[in-house]
Protein backbone atom coordinates (compact mmCIF):
# COMPACT_ATOMS: atom_id res chain seq x y z
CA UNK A 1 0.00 0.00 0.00
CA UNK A 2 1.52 3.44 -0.85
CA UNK A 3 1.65 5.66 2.48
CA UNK A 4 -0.96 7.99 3.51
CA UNK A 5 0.67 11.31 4.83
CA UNK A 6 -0.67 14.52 6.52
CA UNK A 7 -1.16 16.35 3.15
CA UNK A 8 -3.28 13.63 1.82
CA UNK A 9 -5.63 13.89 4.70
CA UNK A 10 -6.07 17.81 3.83
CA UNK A 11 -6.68 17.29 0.26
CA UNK A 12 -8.87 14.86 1.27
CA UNK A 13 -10.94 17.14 3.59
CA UNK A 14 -10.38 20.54 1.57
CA UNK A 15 -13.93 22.03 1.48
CA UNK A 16 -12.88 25.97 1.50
CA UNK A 17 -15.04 27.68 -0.49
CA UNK A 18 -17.77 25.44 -0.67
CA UNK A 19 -21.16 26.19 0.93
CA UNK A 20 -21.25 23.84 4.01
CA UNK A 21 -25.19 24.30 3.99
CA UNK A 22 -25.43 23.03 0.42
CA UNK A 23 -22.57 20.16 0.68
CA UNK A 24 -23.65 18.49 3.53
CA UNK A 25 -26.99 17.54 1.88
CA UNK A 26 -25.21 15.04 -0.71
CA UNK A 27 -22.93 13.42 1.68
CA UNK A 28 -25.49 11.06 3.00
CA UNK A 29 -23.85 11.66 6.36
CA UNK A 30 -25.57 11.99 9.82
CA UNK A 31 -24.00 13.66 12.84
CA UNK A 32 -23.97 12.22 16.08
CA UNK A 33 -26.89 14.54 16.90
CA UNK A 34 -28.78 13.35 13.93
CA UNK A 35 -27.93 16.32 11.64
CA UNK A 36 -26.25 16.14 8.13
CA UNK A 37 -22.93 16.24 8.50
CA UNK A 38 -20.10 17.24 6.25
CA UNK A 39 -16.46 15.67 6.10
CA UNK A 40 -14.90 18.84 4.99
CA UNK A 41 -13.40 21.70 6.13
CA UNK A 42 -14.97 24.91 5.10
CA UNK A 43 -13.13 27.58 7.04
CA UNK A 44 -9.96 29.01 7.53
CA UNK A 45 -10.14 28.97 10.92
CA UNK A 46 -11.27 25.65 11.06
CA UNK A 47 -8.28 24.25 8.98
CA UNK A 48 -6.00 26.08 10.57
CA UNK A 49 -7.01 23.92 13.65
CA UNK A 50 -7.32 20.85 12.08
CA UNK A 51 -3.93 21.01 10.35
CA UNK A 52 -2.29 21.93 14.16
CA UNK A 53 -4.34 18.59 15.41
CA UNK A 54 -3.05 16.50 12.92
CA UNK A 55 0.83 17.56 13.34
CA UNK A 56 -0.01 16.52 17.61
CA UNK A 57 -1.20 13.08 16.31
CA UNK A 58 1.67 12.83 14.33
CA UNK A 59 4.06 14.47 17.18
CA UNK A 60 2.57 11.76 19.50
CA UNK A 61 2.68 8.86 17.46
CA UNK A 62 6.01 9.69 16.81
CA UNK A 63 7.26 10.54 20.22
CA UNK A 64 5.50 7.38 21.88
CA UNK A 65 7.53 4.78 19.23
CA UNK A 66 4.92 3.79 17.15
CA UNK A 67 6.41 5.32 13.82
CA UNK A 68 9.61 7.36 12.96
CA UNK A 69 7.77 10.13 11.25
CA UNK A 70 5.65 13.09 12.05
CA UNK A 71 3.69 12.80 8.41
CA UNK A 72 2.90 9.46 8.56
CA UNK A 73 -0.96 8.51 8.82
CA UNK A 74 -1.58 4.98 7.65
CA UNK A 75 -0.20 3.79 10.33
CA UNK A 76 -2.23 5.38 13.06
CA UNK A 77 -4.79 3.05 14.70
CA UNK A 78 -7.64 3.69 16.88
CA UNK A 79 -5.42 2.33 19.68
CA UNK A 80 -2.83 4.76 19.15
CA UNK A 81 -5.79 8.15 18.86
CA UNK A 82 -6.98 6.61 22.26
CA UNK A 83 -3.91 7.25 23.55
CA UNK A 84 -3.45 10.39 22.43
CA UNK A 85 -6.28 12.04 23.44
CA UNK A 86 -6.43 10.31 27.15
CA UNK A 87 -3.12 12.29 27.35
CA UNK A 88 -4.70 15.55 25.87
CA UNK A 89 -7.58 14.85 28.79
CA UNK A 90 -4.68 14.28 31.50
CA UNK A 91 -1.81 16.62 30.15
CA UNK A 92 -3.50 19.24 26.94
CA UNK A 93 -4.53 22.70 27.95
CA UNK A 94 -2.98 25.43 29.48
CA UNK A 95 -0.01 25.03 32.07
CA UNK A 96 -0.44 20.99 30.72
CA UNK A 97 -3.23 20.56 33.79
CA UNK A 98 -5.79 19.01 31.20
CA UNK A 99 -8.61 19.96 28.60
CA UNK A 100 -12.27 20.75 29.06
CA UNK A 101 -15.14 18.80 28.07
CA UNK A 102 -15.67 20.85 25.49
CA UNK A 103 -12.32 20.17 24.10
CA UNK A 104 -12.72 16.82 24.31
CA UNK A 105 -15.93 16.89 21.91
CA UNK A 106 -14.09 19.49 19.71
CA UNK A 107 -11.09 16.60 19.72
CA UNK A 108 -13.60 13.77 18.34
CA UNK A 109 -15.38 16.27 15.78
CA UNK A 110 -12.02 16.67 14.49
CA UNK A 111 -11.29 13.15 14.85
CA UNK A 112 -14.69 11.86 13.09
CA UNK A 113 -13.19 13.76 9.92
CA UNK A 114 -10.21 12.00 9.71
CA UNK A 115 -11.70 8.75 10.38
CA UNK A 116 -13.52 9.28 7.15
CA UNK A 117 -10.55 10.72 4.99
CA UNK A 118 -8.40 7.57 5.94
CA UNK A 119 -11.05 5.58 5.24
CA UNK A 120 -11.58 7.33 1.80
CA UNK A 121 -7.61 7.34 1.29
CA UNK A 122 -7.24 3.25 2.46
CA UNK A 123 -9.28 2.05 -0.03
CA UNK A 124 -8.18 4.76 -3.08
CA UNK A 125 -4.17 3.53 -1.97
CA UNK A 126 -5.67 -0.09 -1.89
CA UNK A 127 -4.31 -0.63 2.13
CA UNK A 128 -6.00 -1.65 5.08
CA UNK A 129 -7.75 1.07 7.48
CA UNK A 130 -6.49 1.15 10.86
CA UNK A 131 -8.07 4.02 12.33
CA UNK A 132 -10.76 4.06 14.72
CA UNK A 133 -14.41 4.00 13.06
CA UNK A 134 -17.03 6.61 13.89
CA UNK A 135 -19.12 4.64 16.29
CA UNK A 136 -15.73 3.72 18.25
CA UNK A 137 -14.66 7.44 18.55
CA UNK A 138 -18.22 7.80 20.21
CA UNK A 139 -17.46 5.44 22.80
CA UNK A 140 -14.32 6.66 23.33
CA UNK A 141 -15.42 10.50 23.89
CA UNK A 142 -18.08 8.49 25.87
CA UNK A 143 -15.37 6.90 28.21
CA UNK A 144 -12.77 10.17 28.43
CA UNK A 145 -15.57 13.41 28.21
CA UNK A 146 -16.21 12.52 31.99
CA UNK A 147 -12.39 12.66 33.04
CA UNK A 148 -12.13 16.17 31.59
CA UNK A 149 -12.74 19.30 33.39
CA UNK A 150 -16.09 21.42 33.28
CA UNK A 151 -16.36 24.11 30.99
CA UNK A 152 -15.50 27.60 31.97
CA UNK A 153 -17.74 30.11 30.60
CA UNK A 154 -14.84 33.05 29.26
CA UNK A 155 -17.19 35.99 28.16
CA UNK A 156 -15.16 38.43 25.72
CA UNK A 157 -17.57 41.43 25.98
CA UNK A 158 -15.81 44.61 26.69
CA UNK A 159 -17.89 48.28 27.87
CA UNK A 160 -18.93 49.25 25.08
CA UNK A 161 -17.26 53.01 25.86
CA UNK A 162 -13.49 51.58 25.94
CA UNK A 163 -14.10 49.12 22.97
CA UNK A 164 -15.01 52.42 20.80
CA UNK A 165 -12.36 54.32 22.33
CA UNK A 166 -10.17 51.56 21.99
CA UNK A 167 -11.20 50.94 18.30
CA UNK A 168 -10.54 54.68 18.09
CA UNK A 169 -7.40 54.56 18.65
CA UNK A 170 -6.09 52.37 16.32
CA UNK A 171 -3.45 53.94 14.17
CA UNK A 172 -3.78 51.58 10.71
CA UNK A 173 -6.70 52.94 8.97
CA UNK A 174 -7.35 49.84 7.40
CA UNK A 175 -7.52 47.64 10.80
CA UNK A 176 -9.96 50.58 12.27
CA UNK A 177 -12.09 50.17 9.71
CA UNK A 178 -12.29 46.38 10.03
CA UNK A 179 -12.74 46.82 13.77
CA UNK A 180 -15.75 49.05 13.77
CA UNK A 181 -17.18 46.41 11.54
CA UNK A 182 -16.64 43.87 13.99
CA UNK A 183 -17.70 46.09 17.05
CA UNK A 184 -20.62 48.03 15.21
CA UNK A 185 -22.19 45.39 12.98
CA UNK A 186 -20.78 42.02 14.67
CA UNK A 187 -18.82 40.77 11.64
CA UNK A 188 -16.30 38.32 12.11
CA UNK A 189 -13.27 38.50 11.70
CA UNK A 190 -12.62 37.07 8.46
CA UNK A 191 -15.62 38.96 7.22
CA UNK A 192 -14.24 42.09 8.46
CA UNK A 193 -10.52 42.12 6.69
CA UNK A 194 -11.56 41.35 2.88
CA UNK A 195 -14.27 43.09 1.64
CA UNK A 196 -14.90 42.43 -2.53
CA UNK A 197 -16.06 45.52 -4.76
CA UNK A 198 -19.13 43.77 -5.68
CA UNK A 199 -19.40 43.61 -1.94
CA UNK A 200 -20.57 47.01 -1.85
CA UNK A 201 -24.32 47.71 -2.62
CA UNK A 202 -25.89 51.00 -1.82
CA UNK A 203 -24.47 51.37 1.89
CA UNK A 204 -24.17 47.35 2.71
CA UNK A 205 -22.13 45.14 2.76
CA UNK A 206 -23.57 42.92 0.37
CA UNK A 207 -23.64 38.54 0.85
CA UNK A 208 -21.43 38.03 3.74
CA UNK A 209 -20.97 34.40 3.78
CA UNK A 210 -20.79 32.97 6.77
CA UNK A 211 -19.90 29.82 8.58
CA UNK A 212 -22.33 26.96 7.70
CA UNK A 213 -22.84 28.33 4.32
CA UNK A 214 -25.38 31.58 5.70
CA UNK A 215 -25.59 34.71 3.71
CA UNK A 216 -26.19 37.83 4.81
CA UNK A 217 -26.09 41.94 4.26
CA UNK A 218 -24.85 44.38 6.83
CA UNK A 219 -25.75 48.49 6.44
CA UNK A 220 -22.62 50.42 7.41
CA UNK A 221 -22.32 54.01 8.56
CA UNK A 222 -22.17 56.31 5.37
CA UNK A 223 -18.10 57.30 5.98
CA UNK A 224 -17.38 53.48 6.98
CA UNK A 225 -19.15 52.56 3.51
CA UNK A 226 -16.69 55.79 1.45
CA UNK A 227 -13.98 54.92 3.28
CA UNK A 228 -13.87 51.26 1.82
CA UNK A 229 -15.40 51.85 -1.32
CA UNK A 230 -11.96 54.84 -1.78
CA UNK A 231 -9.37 51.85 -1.10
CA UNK A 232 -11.68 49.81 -3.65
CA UNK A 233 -11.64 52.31 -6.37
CA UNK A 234 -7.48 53.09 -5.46
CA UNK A 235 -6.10 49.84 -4.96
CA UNK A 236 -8.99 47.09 -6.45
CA UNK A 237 -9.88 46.06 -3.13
CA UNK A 238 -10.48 46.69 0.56
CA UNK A 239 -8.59 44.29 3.04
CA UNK A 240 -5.87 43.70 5.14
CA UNK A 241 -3.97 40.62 6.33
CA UNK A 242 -5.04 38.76 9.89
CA UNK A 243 -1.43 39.34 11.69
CA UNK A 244 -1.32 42.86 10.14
CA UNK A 245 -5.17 43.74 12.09
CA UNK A 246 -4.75 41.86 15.34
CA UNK A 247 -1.23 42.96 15.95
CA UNK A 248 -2.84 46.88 15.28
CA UNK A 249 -5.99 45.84 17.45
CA UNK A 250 -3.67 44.24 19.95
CA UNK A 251 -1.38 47.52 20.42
CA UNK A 252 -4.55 49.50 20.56
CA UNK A 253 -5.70 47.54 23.30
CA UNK A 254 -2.49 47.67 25.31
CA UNK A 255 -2.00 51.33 24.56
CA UNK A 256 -5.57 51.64 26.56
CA UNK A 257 -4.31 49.50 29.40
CA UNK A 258 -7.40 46.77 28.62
CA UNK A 259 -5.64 43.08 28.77
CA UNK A 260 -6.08 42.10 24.67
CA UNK A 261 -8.89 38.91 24.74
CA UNK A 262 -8.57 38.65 20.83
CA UNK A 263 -10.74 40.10 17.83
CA UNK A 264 -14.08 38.15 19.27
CA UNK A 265 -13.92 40.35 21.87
CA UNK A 266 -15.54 43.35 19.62
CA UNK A 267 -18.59 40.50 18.17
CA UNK A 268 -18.91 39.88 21.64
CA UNK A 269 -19.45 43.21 23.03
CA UNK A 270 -21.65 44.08 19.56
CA UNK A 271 -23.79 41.21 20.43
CA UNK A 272 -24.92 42.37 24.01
CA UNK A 273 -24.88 45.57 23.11
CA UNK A 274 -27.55 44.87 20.49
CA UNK A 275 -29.48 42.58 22.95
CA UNK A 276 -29.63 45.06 25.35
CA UNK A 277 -30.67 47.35 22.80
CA UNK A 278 -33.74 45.33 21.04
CA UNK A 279 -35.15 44.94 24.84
CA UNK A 280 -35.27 48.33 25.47
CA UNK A 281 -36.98 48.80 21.99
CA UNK A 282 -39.64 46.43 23.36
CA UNK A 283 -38.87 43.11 21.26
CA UNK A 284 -39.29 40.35 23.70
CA UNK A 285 -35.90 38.45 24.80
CA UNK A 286 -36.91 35.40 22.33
CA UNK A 287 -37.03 37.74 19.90
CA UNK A 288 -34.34 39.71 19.89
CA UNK A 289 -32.04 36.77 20.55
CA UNK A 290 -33.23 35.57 17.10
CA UNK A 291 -32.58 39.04 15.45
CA UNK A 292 -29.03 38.81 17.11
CA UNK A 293 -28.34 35.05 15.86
CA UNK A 294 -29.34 36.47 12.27
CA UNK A 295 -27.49 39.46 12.41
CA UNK A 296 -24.32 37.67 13.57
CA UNK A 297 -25.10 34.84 10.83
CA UNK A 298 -25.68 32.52 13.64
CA UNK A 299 -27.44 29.02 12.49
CA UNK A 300 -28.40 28.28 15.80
CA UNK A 301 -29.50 30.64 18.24
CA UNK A 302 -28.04 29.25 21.24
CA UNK A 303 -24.74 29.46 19.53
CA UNK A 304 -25.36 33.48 19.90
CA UNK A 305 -26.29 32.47 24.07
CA UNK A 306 -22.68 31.74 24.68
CA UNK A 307 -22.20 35.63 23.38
CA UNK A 308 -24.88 37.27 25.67
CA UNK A 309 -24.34 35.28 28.43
């Protein structure tokens, strides 16, 4: 059998720029909460993750004797991912005092989508596969979830005074425009740095597409809306690289004496902020949750809980 290495499991699970909504209709696959599921990865956040939890498989496996390379993932068994993520449970984290429980699930999501790309791979490279099967990796999070530690709610909300000042602040035009979007109209991140020309519509942002394959328009403040559509007509485009913004954001939080808790922390504060704000208007909490869910191209509205909370 010709190896399977690391880069053949991302080809295999490659999914960027493909609507996750649309593509997990056709795979026939159900999650483990009875939702269609997709094997890909559709983010950039996502396989940034996935790529650094496939070099600590290949670390371990390496490290523990089982194989003399990194890269290597044919050889990987179910026995050996056991192993591994008992010791993420014991030793992962923080200061190497363990994981939470919600680690541990985000571990065997991860895990579930490898399972399937070495299946995939085994029989293409004609081999046997090793790995553990999707209703083993459910018994296993079954048998380790337990041993983890609870889940500590880590709200990123700032006052909503110092996140404009500190927003203010920043020196890099470019990043201050893509943090009032995040802190004024909830974008994300990766919404908020690339902006295309056909983007712009009349004062919106036009088809943001979200995680989970949402759409969505946002209406920006007048001067926001020039200021982008003047880099657009000058340079072709609006947008600005992730290290370039957060290490601007990050100064501009330092420079205002506010410990930096990443770019979430302005979606956060725009979320309660516009909670709070709906109330007050007289929408009903129900209600304006599910204005807030849509607004931050939620899918699920208790997804947008874990901001107000």
């Amino acid at each position: 059998m010709k190896k399977i290495v690391i880069n053949d499991v991302l080809r295999q699970v490659d999914g960027i720029g493909v609507s996750k909504r649309e593509y997990r209709k056709t795979t026939g696959l159900i999650s483990e909460n009875n939702r269609d599921y997709s094997d890909k990865i559709h983010s950039y956040g996502s396989d940034k993750n996935f790529k650094r939890f496939l070099k600590e498989i290949g670390r371990f496996a390496k490290e523990k004797g089982y194989q003399n390379s990194e890269t290597r993932f044919d050889n990987i068994t179910g026995q050996i991912f056991k192993e591994f993520a008992r010791d993420k449970v014991k030793t992962g984290g923080r200061n190497n005092k363990g994981v939470t429980r919600r680690t541990v699930s985000n571990i065997f999501s991860q895990a579930l989508k490898l399972s399937i790309a070495l299946k995939k791979l085994s029989e293409a490279k004609g081999g046997a596969f090793k790995f553990a099967t999707p209703d083993k990796l459910v018994k296993m999070k079954e048998e380790l979830r337990p041993a983890a530690k609870n889940n500590v709610h880590f709200n990123r909300a700032i006052d909503n005074a110092l996140a404009e000042k500190i927003v203010f602040s920043i020196k890099n035009e470019r990043a201050r425009i893509a943090a009032e979007l995040q802190l004024k109209r909830g974008l994300r991140e990766s919404e908020a740095i690339k902006i295309k020309p056909w983007q712009m519509k009349g004062g919106t942002v036009a088809d943001i597409q979200g995680k989970g394959g949402f759409h969505r328009d946002i209406n920006i403040e007048k001067e926001t809306y020039e200021k982008i559509i003047a880099y657009i007509e000058n340079t072709g485009s609006f947008s600005i690289t992730r290290k370039t913004y957060e290490k601007h954001l990050k100064e501009a939080f330092e420079a205002n004496g506010v410990k930096y808790k990443g770019t979430h922390s302005l979606r956060y504060t725009y979320a309660q902020n516009s909670l709070l704000g709906k109330i007050e208007s007289g929408l009903s909490s129900k209600e304006a949750l599910k204005q807030v869910s849509e607004e931050l191209g939620h899918h699920r509205e208790d997804i947008t809980l874990h901001y107000v909370r």
